[in-house]
C-alpha atoms as a PDB file:
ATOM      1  CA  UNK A   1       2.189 -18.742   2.228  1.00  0.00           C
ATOM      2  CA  UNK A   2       2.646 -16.897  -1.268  1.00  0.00           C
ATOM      3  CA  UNK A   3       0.053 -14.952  -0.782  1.00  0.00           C
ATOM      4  CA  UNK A   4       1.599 -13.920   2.455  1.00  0.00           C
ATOM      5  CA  UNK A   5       4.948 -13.387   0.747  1.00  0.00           C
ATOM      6  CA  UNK A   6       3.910 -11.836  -2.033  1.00  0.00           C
ATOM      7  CA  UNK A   7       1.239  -9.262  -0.724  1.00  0.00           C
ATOM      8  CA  UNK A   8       3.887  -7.972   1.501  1.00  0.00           C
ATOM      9  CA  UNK A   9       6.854  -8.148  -0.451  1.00  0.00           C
ATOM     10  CA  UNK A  10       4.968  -6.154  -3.101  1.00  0.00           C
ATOM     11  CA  UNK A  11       3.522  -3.812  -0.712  1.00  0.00           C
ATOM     12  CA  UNK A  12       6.604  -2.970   1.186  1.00  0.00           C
ATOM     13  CA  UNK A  13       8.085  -1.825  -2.532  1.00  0.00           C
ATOM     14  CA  UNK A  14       5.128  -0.496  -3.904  1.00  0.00           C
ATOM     15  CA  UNK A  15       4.887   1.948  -0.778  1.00  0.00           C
ATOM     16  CA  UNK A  16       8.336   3.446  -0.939  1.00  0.00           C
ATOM     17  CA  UNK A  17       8.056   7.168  -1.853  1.00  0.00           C
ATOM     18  CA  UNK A  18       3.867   6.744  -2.136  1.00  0.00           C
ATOM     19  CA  UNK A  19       1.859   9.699  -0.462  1.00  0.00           C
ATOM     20  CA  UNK A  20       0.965   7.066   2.776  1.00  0.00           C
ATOM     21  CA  UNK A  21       4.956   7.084   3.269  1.00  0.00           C
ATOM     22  CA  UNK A  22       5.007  10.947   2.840  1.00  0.00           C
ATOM     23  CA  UNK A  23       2.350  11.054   5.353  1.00  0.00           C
ATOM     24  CA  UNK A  24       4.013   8.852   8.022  1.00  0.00           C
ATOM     25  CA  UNK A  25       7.282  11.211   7.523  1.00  0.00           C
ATOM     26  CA  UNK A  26       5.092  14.326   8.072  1.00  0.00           C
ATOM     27  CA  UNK A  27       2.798  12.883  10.923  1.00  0.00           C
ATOM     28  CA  UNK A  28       6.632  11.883  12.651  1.00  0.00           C
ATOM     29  CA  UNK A  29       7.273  15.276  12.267  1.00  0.00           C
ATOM     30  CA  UNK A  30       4.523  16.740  13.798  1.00  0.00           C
ATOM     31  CA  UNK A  31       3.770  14.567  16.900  1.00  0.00           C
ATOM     32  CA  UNK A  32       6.130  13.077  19.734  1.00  0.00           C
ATOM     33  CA  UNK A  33       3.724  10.003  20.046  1.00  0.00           C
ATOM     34  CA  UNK A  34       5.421   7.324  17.532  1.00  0.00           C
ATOM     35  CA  UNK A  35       3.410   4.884  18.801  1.00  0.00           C
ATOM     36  CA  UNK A  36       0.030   6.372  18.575  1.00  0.00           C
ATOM     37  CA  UNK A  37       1.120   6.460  15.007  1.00  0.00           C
ATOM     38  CA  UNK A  38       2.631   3.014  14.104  1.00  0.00           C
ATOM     39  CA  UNK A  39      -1.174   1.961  15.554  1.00  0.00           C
ATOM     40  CA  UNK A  40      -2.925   4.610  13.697  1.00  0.00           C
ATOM     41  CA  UNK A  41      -1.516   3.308  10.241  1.00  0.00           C
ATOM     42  CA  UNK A  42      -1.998  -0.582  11.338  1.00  0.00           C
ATOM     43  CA  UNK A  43      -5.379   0.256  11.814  1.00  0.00           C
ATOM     44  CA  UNK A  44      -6.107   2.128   9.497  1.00  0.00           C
ATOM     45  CA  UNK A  45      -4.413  -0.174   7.307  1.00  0.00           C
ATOM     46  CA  UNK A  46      -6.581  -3.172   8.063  1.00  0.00           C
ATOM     47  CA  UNK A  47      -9.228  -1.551   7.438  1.00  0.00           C
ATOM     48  CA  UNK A  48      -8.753  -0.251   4.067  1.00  0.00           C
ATOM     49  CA  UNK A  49      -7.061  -3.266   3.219  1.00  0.00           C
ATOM     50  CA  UNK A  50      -9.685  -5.931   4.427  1.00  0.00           C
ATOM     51  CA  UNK A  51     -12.105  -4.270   2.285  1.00  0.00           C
ATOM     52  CA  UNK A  52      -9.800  -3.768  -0.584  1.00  0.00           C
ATOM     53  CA  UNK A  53      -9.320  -7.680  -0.316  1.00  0.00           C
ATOM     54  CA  UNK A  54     -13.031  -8.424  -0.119  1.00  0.00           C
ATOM     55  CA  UNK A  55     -13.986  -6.293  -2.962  1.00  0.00           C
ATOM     56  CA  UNK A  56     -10.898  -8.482  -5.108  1.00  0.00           C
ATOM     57  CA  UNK A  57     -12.550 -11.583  -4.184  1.00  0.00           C
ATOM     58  CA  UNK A  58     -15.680 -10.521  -4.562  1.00  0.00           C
ATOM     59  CA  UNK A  59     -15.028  -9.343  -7.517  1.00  0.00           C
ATOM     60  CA  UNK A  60     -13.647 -12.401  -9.167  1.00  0.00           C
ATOM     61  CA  UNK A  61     -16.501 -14.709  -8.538  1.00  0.00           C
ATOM     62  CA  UNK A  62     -18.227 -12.669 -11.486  1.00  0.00           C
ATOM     63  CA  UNK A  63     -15.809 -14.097 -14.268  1.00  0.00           C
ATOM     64  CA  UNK A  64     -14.418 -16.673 -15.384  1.00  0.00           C
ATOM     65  CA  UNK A  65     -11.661 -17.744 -14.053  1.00  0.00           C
ATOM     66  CA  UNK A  66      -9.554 -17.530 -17.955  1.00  0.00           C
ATOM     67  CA  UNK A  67     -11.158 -13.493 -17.898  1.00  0.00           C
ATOM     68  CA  UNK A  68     -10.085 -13.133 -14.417  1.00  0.00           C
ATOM     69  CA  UNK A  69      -6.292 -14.216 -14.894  1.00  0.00           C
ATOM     70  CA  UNK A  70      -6.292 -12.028 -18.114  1.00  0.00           C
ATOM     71  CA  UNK A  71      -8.087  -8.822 -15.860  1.00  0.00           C
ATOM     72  CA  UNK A  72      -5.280  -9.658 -12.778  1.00  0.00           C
ATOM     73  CA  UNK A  73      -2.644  -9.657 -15.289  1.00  0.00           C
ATOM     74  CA  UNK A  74      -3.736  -6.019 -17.116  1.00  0.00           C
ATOM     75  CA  UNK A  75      -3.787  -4.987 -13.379  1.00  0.00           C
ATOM     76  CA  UNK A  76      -1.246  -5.456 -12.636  1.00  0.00           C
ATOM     77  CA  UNK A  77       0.776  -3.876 -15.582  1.00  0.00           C
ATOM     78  CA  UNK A  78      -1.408  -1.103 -15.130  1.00  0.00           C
ATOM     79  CA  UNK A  79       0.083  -0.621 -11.761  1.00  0.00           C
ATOM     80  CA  UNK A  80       3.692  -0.839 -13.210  1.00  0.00           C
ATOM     81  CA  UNK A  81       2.690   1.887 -15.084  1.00  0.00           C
ATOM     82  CA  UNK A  82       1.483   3.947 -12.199  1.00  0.00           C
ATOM     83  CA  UNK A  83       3.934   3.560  -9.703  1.00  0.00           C
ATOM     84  CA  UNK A  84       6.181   4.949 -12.265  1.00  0.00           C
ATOM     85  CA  UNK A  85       4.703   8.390 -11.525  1.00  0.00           C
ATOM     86  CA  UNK A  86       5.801  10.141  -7.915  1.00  0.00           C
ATOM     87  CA  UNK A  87       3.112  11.093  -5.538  1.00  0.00           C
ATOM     88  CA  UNK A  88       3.224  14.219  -3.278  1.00  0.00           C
ATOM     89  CA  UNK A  89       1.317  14.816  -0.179  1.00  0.00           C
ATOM     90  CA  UNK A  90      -0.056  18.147   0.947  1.00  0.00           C
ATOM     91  CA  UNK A  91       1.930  19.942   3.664  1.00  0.00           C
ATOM     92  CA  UNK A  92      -0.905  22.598   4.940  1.00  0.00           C
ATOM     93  CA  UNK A  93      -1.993  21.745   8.464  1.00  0.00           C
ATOM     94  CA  UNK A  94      -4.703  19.002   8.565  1.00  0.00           C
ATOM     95  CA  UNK A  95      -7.664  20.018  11.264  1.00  0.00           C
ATOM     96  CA  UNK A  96      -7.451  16.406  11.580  1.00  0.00           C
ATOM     97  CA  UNK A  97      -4.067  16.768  13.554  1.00  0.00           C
ATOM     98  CA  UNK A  98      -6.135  19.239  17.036  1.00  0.00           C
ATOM     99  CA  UNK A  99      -7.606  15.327  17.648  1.00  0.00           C
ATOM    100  CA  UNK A 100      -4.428  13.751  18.548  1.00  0.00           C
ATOM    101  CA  UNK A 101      -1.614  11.067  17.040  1.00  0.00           C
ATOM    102  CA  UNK A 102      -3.666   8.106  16.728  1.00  0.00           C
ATOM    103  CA  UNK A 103      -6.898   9.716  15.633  1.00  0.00           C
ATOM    104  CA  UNK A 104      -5.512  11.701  13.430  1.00  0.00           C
ATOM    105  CA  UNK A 105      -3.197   8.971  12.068  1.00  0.00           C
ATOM    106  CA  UNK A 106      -6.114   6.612  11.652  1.00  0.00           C
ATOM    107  CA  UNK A 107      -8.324   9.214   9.171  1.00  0.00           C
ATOM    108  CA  UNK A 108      -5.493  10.771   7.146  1.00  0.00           C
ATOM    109  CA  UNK A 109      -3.888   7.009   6.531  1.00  0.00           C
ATOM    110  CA  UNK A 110      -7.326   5.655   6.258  1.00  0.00           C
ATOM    111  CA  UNK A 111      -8.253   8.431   3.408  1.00  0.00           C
ATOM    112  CA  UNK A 112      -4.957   8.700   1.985  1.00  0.00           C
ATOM    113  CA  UNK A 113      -5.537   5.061   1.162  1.00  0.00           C
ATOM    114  CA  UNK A 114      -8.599   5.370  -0.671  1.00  0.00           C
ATOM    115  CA  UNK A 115      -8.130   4.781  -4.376  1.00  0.00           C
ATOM    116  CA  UNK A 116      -4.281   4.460  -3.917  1.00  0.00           C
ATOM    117  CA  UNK A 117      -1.537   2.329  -5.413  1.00  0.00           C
ATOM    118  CA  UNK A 118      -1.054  -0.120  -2.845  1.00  0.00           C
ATOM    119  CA  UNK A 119      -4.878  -0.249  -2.121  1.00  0.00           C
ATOM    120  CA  UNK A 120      -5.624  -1.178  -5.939  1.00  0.00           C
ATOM    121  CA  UNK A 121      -2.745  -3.686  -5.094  1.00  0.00           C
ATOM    122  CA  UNK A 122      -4.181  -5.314  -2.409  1.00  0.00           C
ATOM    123  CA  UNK A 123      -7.723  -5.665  -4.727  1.00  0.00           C
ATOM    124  CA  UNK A 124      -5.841  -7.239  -7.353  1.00  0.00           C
ATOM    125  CA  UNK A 125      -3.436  -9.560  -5.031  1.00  0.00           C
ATOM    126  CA  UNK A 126      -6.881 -10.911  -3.198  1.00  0.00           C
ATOM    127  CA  UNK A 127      -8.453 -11.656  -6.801  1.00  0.00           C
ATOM    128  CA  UNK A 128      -5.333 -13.252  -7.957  1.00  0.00           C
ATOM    129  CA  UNK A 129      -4.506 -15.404  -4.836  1.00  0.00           C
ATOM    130  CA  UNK A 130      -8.238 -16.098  -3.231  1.00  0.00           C
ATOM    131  CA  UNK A 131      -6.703 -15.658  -0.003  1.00  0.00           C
ATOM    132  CA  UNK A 132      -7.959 -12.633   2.044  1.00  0.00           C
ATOM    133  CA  UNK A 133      -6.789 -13.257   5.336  1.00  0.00           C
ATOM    134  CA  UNK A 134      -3.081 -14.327   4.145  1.00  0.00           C
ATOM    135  CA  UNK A 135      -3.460 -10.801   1.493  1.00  0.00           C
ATOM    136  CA  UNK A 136      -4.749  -8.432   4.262  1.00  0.00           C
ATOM    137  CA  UNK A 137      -1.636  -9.603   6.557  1.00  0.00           C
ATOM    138  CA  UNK A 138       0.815  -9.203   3.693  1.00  0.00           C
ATOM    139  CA  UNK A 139      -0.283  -6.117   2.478  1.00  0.00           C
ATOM    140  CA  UNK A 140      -0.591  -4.628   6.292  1.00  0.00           C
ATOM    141  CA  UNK A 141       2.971  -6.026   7.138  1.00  0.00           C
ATOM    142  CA  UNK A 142       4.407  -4.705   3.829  1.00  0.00           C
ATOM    143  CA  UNK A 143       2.858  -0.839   5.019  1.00  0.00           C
ATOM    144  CA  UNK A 144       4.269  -1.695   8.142  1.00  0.00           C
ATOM    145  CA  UNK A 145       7.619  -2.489   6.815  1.00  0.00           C
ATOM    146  CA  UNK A 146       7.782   0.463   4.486  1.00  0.00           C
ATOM    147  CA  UNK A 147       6.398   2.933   7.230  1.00  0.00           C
ATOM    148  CA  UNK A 148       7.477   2.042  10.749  1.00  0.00           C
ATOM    149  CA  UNK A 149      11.232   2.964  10.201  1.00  0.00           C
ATOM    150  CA  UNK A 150       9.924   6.204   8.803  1.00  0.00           C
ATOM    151  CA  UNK A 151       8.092   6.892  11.583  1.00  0.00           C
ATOM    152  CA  UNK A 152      10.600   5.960  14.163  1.00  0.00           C
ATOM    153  CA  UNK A 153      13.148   7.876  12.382  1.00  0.00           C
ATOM    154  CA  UNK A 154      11.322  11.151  12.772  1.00  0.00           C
ATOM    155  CA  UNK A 155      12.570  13.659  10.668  1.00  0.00           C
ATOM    156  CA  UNK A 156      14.610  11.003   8.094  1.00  0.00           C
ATOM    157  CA  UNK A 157      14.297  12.843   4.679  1.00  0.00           C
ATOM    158  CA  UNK A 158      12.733  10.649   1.803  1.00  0.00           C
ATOM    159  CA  UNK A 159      14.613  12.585  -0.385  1.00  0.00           C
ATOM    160  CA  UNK A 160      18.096  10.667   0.417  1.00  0.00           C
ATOM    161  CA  UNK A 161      16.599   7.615  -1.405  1.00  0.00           C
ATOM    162  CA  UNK A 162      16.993   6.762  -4.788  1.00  0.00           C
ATOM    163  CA  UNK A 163      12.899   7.090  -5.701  1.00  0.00           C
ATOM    164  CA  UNK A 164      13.174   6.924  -9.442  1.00  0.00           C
ATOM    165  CA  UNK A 165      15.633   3.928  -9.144  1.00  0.00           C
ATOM    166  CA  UNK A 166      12.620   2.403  -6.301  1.00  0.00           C
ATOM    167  CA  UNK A 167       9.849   3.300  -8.304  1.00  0.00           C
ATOM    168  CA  UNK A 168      11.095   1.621 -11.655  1.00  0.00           C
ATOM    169  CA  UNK A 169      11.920  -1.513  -9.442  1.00  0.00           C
ATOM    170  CA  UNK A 170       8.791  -1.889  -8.289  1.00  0.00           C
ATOM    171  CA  UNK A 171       7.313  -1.171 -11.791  1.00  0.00           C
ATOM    172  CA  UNK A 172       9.013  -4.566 -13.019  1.00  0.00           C
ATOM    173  CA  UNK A 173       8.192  -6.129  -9.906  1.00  0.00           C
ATOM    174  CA  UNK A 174       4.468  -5.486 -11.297  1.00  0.00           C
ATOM    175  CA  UNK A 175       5.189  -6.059 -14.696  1.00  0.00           C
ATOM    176  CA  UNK A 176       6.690  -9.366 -13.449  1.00  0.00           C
ATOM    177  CA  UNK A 177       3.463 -10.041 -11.276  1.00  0.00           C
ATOM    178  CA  UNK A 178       1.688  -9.326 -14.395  1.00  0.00           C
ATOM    179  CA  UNK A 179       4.002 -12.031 -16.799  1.00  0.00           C
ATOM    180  CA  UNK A 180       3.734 -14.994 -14.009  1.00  0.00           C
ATOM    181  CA  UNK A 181      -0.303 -14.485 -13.736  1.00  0.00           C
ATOM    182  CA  UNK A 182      -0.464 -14.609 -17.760  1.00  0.00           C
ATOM    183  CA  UNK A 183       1.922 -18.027 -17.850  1.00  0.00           C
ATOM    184  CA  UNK A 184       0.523 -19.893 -14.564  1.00  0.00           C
END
């Protein structure tokens, strides 16, 4: 269960004002279909995340496991770090958007995942707690969380949210993450 809690409590943060978030808002803009697009980014979300997850615990079987709580912990300050710098998302029409809501949901999200902040999450959240399934539901409801109202609100401006104060939150909810894997 605290892999559950944690994967999508720091997920959910982590996500606020990330390019994925931008990409819901501008998707929301674009088509009518909100629902096509809340299951484009589930989707698209498992996906990505599942084999985020399996690469973390993968990953870990090739250390110890005194290495491993050292390489979690550096992880995860290094992703306090990152998430202290703002992402943008292109606005120029995608030729992925002539396919449809879903489709074109699915690919963008999908892509716009690759290499991201909450994806490098989700590798480092499956090393530290060894439980994919519970980490790949977190992390999915946490994108869920952060995304859905977003997309249901249409054309809700991120800009009316405090990003810098978000963002340095969830840079000590990292640096936190990183403390508590170093002393347990």
């Amino acid at each position: 269960m605290e892999a559950l809690l944690a994967s999508t409590f720091t997920v959910a943060i982590a996500e606020i004002g990330d390019k994925t978030q931008l990409l819901a808002l501008l998707l929301a803009a674009r088509f009518k279909n909100k629902t096509a697009i809340i299951l484009g980014i589930l989707l698209a979300t498992l996906f990505n995340h599942f084999a985020a997850a399996w690469i973390g615990q993968w990953a870990i079987d090739w250390v110890s496991p005194e290495v491993a709580r050292y390489l979690v912990a550096a992880s995860f300050f290094a992703i306090a770090l990152w998430v202290l710098v703002p992402d943008k998302v292109d606005s120029e029409e995608s030729r992925f958007y002539q396919m449809g809501p879903f489709i074109a949901t699915f690919i963008l999200f999908f892509i716009a995942e690759m290499g991201d902040k909450t994806q490098i999450a989700t590798v480092v959240l499956s090393a530290k707690y060894d439980a994919l399934v519970m980490v790949v539901t977190g992390t999915t409801l946490g994108m869920l969380l952060a995304n859905v109202p977003v997309v249901l609100a249409g054309h809700f401006s991120a800009e009316k949210l405090p990003l810098n104060w978000i963002h340095r939150g969830c840079a000590v909810l990292f640096a936190l993450l990183g403390i508590v894997t170093l002393v347990y």
